[in-house]
PDB file of N, CA and C in Angstrom:
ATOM      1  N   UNK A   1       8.480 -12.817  22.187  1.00  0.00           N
ATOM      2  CA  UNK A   1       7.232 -12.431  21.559  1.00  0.00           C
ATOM      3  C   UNK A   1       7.134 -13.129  20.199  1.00  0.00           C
ATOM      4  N   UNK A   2       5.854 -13.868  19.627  1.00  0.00           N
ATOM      5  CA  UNK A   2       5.603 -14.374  18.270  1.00  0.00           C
ATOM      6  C   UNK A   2       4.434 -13.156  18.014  1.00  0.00           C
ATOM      7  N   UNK A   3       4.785 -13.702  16.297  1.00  0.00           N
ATOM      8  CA  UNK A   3       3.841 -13.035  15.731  1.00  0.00           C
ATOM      9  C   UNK A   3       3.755 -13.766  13.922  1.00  0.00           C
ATOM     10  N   UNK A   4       2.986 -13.739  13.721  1.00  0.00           N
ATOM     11  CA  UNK A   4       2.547 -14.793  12.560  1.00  0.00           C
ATOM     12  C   UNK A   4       2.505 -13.472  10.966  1.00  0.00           C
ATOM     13  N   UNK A   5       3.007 -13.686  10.276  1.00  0.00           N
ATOM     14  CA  UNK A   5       3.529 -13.411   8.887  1.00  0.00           C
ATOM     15  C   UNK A   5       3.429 -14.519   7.641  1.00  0.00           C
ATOM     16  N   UNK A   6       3.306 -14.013   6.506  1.00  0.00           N
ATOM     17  CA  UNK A   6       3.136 -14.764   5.196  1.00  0.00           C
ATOM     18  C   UNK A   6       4.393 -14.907   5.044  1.00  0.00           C
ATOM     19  N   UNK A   7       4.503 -15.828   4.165  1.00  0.00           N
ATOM     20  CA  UNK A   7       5.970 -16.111   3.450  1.00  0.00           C
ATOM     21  C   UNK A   7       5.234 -16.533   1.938  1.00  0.00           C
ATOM     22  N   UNK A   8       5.838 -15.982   0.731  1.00  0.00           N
ATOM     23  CA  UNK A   8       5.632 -16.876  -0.202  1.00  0.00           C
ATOM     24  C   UNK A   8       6.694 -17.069  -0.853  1.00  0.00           C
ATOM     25  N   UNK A   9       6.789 -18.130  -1.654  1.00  0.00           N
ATOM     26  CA  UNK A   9       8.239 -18.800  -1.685  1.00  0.00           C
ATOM     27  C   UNK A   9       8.049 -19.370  -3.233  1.00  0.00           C
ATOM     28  N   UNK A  10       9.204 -19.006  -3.820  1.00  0.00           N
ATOM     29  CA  UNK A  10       9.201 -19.728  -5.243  1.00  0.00           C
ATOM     30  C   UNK A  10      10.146 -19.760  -6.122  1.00  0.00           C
ATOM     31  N   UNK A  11      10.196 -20.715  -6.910  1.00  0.00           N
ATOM     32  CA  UNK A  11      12.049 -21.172  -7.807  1.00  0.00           C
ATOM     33  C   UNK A  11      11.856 -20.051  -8.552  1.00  0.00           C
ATOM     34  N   UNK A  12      13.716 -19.680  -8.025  1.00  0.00           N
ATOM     35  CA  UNK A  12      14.101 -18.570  -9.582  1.00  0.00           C
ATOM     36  C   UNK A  12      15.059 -19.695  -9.349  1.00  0.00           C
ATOM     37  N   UNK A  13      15.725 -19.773 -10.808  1.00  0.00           N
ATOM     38  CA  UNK A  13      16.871 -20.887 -11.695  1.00  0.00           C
ATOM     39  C   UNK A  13      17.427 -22.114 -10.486  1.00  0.00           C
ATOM     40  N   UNK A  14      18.135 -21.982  -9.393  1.00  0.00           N
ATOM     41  CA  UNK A  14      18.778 -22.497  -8.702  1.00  0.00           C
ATOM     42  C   UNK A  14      18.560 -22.801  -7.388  1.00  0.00           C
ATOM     43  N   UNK A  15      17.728 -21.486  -6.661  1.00  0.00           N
ATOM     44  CA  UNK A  15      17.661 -21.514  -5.743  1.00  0.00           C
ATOM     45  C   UNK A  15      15.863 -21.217  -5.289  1.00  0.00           C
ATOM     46  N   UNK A  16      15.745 -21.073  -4.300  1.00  0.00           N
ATOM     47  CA  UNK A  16      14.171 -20.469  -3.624  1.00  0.00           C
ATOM     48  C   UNK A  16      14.341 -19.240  -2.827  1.00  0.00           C
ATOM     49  N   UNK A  17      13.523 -18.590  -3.699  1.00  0.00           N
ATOM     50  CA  UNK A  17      13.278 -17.013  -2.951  1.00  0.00           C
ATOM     51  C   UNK A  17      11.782 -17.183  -1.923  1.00  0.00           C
ATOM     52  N   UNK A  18      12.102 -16.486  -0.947  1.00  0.00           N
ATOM     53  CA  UNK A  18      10.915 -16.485   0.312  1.00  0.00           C
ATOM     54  C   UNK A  18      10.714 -15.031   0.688  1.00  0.00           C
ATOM     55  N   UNK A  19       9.721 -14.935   0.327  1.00  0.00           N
ATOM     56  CA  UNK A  19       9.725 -13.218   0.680  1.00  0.00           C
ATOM     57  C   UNK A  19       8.108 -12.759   1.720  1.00  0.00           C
ATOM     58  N   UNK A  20       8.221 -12.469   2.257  1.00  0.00           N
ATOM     59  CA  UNK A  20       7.527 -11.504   3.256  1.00  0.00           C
ATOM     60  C   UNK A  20       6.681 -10.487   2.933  1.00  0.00           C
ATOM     61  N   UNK A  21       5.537 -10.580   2.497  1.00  0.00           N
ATOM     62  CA  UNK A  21       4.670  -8.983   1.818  1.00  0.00           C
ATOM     63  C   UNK A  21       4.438  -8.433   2.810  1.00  0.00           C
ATOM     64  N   UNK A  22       4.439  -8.564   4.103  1.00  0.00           N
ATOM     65  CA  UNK A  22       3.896  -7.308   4.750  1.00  0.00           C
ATOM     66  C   UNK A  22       5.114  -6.730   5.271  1.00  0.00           C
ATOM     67  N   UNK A  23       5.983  -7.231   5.229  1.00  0.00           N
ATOM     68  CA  UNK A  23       7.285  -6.347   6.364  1.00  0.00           C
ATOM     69  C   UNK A  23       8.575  -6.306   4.630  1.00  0.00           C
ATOM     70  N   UNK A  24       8.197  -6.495   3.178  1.00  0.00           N
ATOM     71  CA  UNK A  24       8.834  -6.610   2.412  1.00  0.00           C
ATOM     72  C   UNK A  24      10.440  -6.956   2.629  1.00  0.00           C
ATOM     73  N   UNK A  25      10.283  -7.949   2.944  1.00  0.00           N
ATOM     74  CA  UNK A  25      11.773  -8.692   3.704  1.00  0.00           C
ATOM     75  C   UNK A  25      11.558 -10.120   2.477  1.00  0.00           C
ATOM     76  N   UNK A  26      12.960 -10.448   2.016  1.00  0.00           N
ATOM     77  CA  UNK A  26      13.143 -11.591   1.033  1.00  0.00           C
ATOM     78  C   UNK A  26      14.724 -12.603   1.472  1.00  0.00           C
ATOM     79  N   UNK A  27      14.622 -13.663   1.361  1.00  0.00           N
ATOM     80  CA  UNK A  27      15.481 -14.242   1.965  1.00  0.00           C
ATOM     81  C   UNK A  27      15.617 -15.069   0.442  1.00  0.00           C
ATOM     82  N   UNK A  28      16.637 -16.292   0.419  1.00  0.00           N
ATOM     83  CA  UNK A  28      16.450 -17.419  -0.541  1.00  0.00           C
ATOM     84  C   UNK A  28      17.635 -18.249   0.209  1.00  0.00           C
ATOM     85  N   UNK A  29      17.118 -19.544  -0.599  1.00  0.00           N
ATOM     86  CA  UNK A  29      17.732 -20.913  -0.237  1.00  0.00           C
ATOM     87  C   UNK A  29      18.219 -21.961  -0.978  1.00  0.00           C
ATOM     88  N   UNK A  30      18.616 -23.065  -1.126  1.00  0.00           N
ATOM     89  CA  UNK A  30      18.729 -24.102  -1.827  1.00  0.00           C
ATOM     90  C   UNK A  30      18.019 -24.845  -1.639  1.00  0.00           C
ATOM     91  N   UNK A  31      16.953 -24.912  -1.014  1.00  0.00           N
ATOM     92  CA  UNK A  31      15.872 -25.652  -0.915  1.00  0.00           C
ATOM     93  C   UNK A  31      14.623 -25.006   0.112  1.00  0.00           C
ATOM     94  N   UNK A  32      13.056 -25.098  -0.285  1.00  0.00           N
ATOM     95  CA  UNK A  32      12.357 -23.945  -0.156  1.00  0.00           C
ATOM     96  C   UNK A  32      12.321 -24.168   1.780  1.00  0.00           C
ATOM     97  N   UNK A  33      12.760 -24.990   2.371  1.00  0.00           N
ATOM     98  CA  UNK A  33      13.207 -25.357   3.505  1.00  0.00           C
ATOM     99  C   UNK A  33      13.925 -24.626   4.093  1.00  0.00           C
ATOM    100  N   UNK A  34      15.319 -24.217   3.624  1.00  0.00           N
ATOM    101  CA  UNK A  34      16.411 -23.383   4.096  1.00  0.00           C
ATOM    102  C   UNK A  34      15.927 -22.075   3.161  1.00  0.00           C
ATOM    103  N   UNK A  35      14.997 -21.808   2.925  1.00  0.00           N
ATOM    104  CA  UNK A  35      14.502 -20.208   2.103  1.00  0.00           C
ATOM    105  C   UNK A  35      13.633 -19.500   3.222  1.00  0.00           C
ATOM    106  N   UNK A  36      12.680 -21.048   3.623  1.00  0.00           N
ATOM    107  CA  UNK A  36      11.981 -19.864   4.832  1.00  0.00           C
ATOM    108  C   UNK A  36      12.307 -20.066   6.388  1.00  0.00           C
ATOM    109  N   UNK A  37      13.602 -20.920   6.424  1.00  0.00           N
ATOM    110  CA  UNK A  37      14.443 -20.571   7.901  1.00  0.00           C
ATOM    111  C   UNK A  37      14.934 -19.173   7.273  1.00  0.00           C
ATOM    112  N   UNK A  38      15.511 -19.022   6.382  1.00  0.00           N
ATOM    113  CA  UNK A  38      16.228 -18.104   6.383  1.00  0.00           C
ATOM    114  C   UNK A  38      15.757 -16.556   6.141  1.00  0.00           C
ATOM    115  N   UNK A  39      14.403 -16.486   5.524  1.00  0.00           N
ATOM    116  CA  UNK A  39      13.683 -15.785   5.706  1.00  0.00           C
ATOM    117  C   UNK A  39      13.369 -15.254   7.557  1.00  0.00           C
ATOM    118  N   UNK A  40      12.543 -16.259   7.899  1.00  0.00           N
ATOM    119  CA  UNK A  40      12.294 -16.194   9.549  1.00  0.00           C
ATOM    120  C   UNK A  40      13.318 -15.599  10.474  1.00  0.00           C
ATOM    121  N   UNK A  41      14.975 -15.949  10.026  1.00  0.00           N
ATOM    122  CA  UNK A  41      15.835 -14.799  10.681  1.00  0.00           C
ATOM    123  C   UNK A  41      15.874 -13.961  10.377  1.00  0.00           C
ATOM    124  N   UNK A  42      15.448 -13.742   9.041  1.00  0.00           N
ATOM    125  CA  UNK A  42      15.825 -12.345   8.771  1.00  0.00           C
ATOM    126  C   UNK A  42      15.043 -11.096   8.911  1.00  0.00           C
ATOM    127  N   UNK A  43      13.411 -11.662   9.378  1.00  0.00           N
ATOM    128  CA  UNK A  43      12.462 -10.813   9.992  1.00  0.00           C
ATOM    129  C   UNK A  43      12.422 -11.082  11.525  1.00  0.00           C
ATOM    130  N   UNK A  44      13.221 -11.725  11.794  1.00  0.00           N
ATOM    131  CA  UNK A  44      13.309 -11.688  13.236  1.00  0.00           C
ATOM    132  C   UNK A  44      14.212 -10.829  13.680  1.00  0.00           C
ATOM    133  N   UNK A  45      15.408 -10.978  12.800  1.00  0.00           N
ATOM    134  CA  UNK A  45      16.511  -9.563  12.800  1.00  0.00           C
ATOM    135  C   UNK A  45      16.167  -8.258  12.794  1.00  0.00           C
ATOM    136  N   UNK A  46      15.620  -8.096  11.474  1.00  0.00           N
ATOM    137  CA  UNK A  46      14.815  -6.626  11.403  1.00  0.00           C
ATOM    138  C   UNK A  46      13.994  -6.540  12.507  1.00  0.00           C
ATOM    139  N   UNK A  47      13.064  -7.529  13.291  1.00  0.00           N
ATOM    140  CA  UNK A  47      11.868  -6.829  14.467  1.00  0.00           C
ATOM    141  C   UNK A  47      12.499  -6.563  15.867  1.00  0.00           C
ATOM    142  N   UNK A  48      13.569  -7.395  15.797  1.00  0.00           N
ATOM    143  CA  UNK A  48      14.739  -6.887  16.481  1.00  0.00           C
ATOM    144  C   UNK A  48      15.695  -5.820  16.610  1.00  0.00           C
ATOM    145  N   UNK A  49      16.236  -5.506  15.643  1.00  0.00           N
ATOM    146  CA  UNK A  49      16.692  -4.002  15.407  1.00  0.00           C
ATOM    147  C   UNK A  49      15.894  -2.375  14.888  1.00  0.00           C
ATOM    148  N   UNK A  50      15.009  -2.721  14.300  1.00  0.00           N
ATOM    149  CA  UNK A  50      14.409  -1.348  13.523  1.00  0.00           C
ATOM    150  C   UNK A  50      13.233  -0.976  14.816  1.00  0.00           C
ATOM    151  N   UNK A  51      13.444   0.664  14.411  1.00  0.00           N
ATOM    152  CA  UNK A  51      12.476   0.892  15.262  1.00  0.00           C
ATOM    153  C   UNK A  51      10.875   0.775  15.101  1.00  0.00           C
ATOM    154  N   UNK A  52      10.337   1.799  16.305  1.00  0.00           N
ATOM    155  CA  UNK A  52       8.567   1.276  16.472  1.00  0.00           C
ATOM    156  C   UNK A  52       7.779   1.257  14.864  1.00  0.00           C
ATOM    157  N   UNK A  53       8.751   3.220  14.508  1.00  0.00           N
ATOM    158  CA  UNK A  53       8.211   3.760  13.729  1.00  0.00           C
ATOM    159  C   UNK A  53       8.338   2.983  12.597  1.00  0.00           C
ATOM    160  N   UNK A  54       9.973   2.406  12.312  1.00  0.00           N
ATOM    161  CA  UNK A  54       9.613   1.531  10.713  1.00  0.00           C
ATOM    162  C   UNK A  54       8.978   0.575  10.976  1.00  0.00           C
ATOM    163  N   UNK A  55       8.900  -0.516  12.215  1.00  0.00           N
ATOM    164  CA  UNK A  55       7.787  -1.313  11.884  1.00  0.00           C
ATOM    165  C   UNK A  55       6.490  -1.079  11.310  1.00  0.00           C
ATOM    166  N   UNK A  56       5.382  -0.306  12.605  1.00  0.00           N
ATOM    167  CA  UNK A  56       4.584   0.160  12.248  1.00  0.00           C
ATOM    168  C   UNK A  56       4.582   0.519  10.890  1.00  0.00           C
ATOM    169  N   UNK A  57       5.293   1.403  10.215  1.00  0.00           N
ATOM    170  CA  UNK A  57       5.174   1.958   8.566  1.00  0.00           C
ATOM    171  C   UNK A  57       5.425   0.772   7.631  1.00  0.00           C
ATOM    172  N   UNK A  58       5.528  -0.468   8.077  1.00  0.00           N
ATOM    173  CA  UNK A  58       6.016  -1.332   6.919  1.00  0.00           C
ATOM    174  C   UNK A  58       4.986  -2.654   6.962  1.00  0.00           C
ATOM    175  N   UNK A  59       4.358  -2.421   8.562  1.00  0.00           N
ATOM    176  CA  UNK A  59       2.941  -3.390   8.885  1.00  0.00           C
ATOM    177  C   UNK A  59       1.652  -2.455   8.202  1.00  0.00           C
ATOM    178  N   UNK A  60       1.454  -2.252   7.371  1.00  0.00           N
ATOM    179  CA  UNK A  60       0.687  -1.168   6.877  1.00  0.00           C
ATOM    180  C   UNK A  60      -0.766  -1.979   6.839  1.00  0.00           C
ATOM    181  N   UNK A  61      -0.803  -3.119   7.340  1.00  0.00           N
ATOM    182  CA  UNK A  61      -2.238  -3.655   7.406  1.00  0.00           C
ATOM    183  C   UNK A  61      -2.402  -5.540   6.762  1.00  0.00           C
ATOM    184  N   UNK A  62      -3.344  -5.684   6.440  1.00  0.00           N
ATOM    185  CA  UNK A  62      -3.207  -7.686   5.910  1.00  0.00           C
ATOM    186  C   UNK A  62      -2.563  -7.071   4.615  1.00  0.00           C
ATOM    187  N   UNK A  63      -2.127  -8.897   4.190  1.00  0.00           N
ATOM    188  CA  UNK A  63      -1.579  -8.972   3.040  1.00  0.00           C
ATOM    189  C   UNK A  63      -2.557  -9.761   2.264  1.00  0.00           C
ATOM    190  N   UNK A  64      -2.972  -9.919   1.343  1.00  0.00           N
ATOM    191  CA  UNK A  64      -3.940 -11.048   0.424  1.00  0.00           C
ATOM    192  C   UNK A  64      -2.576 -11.235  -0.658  1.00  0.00           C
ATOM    193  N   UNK A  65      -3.207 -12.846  -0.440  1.00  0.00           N
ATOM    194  CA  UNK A  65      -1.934 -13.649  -1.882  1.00  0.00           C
ATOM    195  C   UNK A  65      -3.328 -14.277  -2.655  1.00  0.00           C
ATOM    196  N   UNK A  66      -2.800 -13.987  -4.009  1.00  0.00           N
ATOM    197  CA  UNK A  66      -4.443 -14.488  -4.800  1.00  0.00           C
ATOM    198  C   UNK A  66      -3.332 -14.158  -6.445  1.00  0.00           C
ATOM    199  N   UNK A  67      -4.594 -15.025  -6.946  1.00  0.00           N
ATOM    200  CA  UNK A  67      -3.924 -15.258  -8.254  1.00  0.00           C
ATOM    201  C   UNK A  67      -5.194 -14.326  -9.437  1.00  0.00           C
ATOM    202  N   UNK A  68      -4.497 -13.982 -10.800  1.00  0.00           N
ATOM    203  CA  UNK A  68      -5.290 -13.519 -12.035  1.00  0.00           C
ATOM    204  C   UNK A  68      -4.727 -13.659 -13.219  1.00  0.00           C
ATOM    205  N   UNK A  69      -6.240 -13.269 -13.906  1.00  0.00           N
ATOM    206  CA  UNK A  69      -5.078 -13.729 -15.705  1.00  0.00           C
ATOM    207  C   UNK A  69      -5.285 -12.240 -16.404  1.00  0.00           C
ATOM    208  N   UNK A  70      -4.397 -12.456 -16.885  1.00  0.00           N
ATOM    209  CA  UNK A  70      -3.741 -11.286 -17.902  1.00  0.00           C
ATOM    210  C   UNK A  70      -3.891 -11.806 -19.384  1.00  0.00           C
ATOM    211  N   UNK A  71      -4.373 -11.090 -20.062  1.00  0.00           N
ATOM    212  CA  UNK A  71      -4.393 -11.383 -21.850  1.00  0.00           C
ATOM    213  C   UNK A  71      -3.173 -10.556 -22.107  1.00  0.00           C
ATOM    214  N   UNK A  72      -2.661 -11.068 -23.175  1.00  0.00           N
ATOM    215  CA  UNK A  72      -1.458 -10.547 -23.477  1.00  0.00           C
ATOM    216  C   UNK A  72      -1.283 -11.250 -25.256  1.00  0.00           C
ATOM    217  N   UNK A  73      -0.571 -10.174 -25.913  1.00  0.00           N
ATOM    218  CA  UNK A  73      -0.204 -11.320 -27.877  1.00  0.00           C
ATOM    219  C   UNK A  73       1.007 -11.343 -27.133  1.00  0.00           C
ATOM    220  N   UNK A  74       1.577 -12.194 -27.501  1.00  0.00           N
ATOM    221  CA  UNK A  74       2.582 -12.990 -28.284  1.00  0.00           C
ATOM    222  C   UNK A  74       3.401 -12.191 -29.300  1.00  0.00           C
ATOM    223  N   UNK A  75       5.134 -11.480 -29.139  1.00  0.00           N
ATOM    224  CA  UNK A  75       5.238 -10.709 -29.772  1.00  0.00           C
ATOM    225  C   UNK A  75       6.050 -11.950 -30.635  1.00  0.00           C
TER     226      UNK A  75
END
């Protein structure tokens, strides 16, 4: 069975974090390549092991990725 999921993926210091908003699953890599293989097992693992009920409770509906600005001083 497929099923299609977000990944968004981005440098902390060394490596690439890939994380999953709708099933909140996070993987990372050494390159954003091996962040979202490694991501992809690791929600394939979880849809594999957990049950109906935590899926369902963790698919809680779409995800929107979108950007905003924040004002903020300068301390």
């Amino acid at each position: 069975m497929k099923s299609k999921f977000t990944a968004v993926l981005r440098r902390e210091e060394d490596e690439y974090v890939a994380l999953n908003p709708e099933l909140d699953i996070a993987s990372q890599g050494p390159t954003p390549e091996q962040a979202l293989a490694n991501l992809r097992e690791a929600v394939g693992l979880f849809l594999e092991c957990a049950s109906a009920n935590e899926i369902d409770g963790r698919l809680s509906g779409e995800a929107w990725i979108t950007q905003f600005e924040a004002e903020y001083a300068q301390a």
